[in-house]
C-alpha atoms as a PDB file:
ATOM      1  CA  UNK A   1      18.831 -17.246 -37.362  1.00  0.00           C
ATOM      2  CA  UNK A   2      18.356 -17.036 -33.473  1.00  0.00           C
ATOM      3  CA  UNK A   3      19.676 -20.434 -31.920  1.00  0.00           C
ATOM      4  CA  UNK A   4      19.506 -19.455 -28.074  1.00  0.00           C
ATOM      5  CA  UNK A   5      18.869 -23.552 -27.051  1.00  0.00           C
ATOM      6  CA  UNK A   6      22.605 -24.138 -28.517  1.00  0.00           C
ATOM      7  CA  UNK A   7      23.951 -21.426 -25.812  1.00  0.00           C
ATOM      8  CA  UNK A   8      21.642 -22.987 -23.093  1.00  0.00           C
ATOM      9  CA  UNK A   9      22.759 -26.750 -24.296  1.00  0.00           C
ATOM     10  CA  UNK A  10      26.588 -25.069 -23.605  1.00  0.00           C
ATOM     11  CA  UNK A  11      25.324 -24.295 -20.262  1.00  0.00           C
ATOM     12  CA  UNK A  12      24.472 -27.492 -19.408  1.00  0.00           C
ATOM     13  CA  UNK A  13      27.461 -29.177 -21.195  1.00  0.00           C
ATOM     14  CA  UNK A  14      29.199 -26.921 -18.801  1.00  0.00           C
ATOM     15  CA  UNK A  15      27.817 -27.874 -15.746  1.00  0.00           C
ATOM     16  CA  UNK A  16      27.758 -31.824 -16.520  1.00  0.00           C
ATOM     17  CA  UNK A  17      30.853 -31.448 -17.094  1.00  0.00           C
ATOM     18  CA  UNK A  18      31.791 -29.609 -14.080  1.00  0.00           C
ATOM     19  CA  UNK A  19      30.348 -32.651 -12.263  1.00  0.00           C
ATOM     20  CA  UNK A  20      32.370 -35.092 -14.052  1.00  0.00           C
ATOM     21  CA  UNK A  21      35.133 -33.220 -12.968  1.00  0.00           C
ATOM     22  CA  UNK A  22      34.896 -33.401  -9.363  1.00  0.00           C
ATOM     23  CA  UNK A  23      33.656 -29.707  -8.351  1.00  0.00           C
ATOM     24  CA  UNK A  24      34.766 -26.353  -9.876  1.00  0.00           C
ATOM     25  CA  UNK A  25      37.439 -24.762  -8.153  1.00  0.00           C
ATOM     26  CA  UNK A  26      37.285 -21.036  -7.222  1.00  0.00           C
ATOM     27  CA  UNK A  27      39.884 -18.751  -5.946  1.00  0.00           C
ATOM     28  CA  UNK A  28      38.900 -15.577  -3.970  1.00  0.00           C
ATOM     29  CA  UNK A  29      41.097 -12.727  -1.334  1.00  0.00           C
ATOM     30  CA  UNK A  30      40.456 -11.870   2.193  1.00  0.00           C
ATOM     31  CA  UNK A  31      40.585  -8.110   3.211  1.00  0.00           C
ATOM     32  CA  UNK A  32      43.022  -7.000   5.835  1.00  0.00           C
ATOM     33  CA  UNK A  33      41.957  -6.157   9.459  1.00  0.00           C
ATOM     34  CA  UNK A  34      40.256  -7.808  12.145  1.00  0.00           C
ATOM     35  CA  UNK A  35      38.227 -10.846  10.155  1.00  0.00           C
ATOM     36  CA  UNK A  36      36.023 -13.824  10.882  1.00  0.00           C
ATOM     37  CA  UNK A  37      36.101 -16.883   8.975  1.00  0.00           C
ATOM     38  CA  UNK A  38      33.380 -18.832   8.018  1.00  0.00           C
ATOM     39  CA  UNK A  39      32.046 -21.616   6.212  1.00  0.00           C
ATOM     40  CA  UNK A  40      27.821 -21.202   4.434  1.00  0.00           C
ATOM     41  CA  UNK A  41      26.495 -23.952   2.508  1.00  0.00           C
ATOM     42  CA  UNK A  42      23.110 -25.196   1.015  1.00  0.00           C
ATOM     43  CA  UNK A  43      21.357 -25.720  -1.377  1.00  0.00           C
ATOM     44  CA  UNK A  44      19.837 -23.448  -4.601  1.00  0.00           C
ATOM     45  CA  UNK A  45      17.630 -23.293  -7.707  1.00  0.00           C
ATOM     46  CA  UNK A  46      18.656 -21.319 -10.736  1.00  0.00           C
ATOM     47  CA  UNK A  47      16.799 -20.444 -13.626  1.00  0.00           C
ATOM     48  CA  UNK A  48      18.480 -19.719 -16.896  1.00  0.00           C
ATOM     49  CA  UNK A  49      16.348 -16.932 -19.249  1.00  0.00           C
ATOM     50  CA  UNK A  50      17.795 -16.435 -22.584  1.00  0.00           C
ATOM     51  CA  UNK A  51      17.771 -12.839 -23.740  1.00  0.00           C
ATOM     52  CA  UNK A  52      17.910 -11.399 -26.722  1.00  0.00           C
ATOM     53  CA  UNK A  53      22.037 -10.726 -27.432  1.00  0.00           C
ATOM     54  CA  UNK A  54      20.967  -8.278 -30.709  1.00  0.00           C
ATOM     55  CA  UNK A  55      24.377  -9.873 -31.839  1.00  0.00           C
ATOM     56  CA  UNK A  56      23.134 -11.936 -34.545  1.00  0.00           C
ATOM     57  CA  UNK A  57      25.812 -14.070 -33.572  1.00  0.00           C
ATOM     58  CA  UNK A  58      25.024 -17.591 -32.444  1.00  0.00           C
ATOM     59  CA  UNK A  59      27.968 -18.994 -31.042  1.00  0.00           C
ATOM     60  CA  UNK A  60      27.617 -15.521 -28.346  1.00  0.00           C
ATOM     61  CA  UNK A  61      24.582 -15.437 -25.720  1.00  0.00           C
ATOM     62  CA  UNK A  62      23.054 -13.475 -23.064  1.00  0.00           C
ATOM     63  CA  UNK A  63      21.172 -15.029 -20.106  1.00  0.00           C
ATOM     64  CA  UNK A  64      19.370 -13.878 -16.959  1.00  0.00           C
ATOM     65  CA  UNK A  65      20.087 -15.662 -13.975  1.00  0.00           C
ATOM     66  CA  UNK A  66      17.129 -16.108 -11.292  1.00  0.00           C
ATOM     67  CA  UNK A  67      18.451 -17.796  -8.687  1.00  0.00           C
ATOM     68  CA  UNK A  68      16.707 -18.742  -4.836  1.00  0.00           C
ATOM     69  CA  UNK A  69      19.882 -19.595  -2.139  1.00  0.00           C
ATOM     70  CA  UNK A  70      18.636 -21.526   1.095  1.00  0.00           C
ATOM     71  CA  UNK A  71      20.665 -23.345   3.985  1.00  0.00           C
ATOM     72  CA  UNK A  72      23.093 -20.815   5.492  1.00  0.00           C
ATOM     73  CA  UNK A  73      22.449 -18.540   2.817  1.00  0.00           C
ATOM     74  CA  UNK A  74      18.830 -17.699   2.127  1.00  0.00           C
ATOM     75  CA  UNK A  75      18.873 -15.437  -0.314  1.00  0.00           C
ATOM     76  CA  UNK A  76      17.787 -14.381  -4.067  1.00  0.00           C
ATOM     77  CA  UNK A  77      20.169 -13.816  -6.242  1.00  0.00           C
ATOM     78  CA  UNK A  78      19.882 -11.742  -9.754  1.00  0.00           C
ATOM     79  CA  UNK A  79      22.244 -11.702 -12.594  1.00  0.00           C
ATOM     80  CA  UNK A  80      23.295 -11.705 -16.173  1.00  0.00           C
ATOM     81  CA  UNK A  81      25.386 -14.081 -18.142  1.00  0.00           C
ATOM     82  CA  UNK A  82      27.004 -13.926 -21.527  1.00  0.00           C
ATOM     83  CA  UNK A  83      28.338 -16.754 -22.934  1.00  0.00           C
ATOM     84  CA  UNK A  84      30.663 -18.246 -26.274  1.00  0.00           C
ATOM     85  CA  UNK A  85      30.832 -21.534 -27.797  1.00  0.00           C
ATOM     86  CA  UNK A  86      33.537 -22.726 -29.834  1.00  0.00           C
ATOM     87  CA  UNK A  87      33.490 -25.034 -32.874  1.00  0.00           C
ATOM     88  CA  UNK A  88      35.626 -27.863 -30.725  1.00  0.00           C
ATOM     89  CA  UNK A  89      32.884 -29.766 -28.664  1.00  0.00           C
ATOM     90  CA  UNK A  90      33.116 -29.210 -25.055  1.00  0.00           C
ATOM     91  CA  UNK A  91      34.834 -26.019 -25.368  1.00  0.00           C
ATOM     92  CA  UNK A  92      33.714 -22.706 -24.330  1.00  0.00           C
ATOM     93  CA  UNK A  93      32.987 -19.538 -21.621  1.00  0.00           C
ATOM     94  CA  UNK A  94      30.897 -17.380 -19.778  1.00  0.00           C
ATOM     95  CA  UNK A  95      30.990 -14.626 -17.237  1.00  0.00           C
ATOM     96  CA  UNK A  96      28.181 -13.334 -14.909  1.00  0.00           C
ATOM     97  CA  UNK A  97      27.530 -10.699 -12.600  1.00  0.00           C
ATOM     98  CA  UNK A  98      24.742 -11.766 -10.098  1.00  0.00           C
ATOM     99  CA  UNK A  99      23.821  -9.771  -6.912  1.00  0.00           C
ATOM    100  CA  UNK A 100      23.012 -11.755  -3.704  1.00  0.00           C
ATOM    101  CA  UNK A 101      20.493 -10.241  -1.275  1.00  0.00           C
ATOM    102  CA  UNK A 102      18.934 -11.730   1.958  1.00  0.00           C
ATOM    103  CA  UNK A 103      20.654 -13.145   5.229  1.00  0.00           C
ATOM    104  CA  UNK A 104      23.845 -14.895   5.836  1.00  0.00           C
ATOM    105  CA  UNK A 105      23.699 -16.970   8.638  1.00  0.00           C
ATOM    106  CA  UNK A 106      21.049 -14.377  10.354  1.00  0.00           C
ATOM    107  CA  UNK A 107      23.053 -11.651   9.123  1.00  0.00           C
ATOM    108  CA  UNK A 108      20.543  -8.880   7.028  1.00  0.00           C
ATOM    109  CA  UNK A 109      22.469  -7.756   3.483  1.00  0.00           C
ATOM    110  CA  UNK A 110      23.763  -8.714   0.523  1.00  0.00           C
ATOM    111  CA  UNK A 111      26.835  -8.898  -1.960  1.00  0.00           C
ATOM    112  CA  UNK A 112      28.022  -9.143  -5.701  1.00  0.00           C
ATOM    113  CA  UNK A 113      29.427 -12.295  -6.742  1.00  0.00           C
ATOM    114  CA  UNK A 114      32.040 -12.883  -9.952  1.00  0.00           C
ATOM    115  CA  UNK A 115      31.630 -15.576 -12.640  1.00  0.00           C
ATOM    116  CA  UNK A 116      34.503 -16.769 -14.804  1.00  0.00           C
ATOM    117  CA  UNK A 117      34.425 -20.052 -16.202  1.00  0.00           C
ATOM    118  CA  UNK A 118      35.689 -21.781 -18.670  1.00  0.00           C
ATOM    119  CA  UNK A 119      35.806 -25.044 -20.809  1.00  0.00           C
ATOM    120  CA  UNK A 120      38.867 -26.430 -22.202  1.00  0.00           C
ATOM    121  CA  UNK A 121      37.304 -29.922 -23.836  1.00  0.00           C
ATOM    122  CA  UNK A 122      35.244 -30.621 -21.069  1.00  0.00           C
ATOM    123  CA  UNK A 123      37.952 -29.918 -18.508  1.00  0.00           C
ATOM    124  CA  UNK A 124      35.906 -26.913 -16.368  1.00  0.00           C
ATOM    125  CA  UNK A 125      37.429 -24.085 -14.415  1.00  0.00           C
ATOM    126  CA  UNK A 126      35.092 -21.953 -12.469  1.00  0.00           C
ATOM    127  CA  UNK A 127      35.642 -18.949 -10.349  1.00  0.00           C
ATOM    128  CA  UNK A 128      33.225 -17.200  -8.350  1.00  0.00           C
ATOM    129  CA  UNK A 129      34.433 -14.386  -6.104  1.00  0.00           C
ATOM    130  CA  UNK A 130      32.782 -11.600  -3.921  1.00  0.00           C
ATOM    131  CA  UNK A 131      33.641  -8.341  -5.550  1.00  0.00           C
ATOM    132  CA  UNK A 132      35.291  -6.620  -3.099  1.00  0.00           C
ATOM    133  CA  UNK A 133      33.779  -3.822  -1.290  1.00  0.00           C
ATOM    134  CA  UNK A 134      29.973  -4.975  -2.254  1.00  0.00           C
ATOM    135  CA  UNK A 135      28.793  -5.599   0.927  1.00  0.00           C
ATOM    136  CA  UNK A 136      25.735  -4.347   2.197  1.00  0.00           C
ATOM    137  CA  UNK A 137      23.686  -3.997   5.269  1.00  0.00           C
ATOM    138  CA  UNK A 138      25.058  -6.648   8.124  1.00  0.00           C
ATOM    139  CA  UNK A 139      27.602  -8.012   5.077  1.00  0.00           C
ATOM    140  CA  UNK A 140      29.220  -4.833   4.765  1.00  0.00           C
ATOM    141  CA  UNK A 141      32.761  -5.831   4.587  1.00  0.00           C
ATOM    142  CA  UNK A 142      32.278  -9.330   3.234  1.00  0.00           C
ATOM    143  CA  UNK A 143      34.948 -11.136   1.122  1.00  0.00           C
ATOM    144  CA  UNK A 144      35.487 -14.580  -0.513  1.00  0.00           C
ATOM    145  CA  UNK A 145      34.767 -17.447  -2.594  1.00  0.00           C
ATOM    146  CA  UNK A 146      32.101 -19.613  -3.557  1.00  0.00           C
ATOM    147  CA  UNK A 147      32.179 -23.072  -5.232  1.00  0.00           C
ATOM    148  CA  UNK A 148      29.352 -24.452  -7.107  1.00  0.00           C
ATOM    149  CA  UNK A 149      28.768 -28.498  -6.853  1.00  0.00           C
ATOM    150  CA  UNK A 150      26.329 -30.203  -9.009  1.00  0.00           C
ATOM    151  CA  UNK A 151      25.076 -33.610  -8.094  1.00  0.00           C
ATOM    152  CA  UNK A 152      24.282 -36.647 -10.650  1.00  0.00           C
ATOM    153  CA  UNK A 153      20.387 -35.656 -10.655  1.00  0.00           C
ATOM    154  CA  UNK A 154      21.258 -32.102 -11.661  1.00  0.00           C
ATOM    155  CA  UNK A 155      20.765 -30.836  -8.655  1.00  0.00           C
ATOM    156  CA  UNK A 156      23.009 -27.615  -7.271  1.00  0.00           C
ATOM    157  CA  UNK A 157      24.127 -26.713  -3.874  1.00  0.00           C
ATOM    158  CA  UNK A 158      27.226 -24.067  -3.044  1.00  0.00           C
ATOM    159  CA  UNK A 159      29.869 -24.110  -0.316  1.00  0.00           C
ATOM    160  CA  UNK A 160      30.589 -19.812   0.522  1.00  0.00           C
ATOM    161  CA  UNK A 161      33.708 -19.659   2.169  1.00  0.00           C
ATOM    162  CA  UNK A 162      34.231 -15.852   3.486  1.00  0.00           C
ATOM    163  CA  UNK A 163      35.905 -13.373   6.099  1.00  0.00           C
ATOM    164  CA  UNK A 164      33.476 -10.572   7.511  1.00  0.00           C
ATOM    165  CA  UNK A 165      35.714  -7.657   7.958  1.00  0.00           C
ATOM    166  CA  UNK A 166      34.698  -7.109  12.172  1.00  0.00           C
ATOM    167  CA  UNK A 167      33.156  -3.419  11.703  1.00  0.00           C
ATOM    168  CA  UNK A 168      32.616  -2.663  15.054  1.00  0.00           C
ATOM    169  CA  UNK A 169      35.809  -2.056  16.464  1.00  0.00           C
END
């Protein structure tokens, strides 16, 4: 029996609860050399797609992940998302790979960001890294974190804090 609304009802158990807890924390690494540090944030849209997991397991899903990135980071991003549910309420985890393309503060490119998060009876812990070395275009070089904030309406925004390895040396 295919019950993909129990994996999306995770996701949003996930992020509510994310909210509840303040923000969710993320950890990332800076690359060595000449750097720049910055600070992008903004607002963004995501839409969740279930996908067919062939699994035949219900507490496992697969999502796509559509999302559209705009302040300092106007971008599209493009991923996929698996995801587990337990049997204890509130509990649970997914990972995602989503690549970022579009401009960074004027800056032409694009990256590949990390998901981990996970839900330890509703306590959240989320991190989102740029996989090092995914850099393209003007964001060649790019490393860093991002932290995802969800408001009381539901509504998401990210803070992107990152080095840009200074390539023209």
């Amino acid at each position: 029996m295919k019950i993909p609304h129990l994996n999306t009802l995770f996701i949003l158990l996930f992020c509510l609860a994310s909210f509840e807890a303040g923000t969710a924390q993320v950890q990332g690494s800076a690359q060595q050399g000449v750097e720049v540090s910055s600070h992008a944030s903004g607002p963004f849209d995501v839409k969740v797609t279930p996908q067919d997991d062939k699994t035949g397991d219900s507490a496992l899903g697969r999502f796509a992940l559509d999302k559209q990135y705009h302040g300092d980071l106007e971008a599209v991003g493009k991923g996929q998302m698996l995801t587990a549910k337990t049997e204890t309420k509130g509990s649970g985890a997914y990972v995602a790979i989503e690549r970022v393309t579009g401009t960074l503060k004027g800056m032409q490119g694009g990256f590949v960001l990390q998901h981990s998060g996970t839900m330890t009876q509703n306590t959240p812990q989320l991190k989102i890294t740029i996989v090092p070395d995914s850099g393209t275009g003007q964001l060649k070089g790019i490393s860093g974190k991002m932290k995802i904030n969800i408001s009381p309406d539901g509504k998401h925004s990210y803070e992107l804090e990152y080095t840009l390895a200074d390539t023209h040396e």
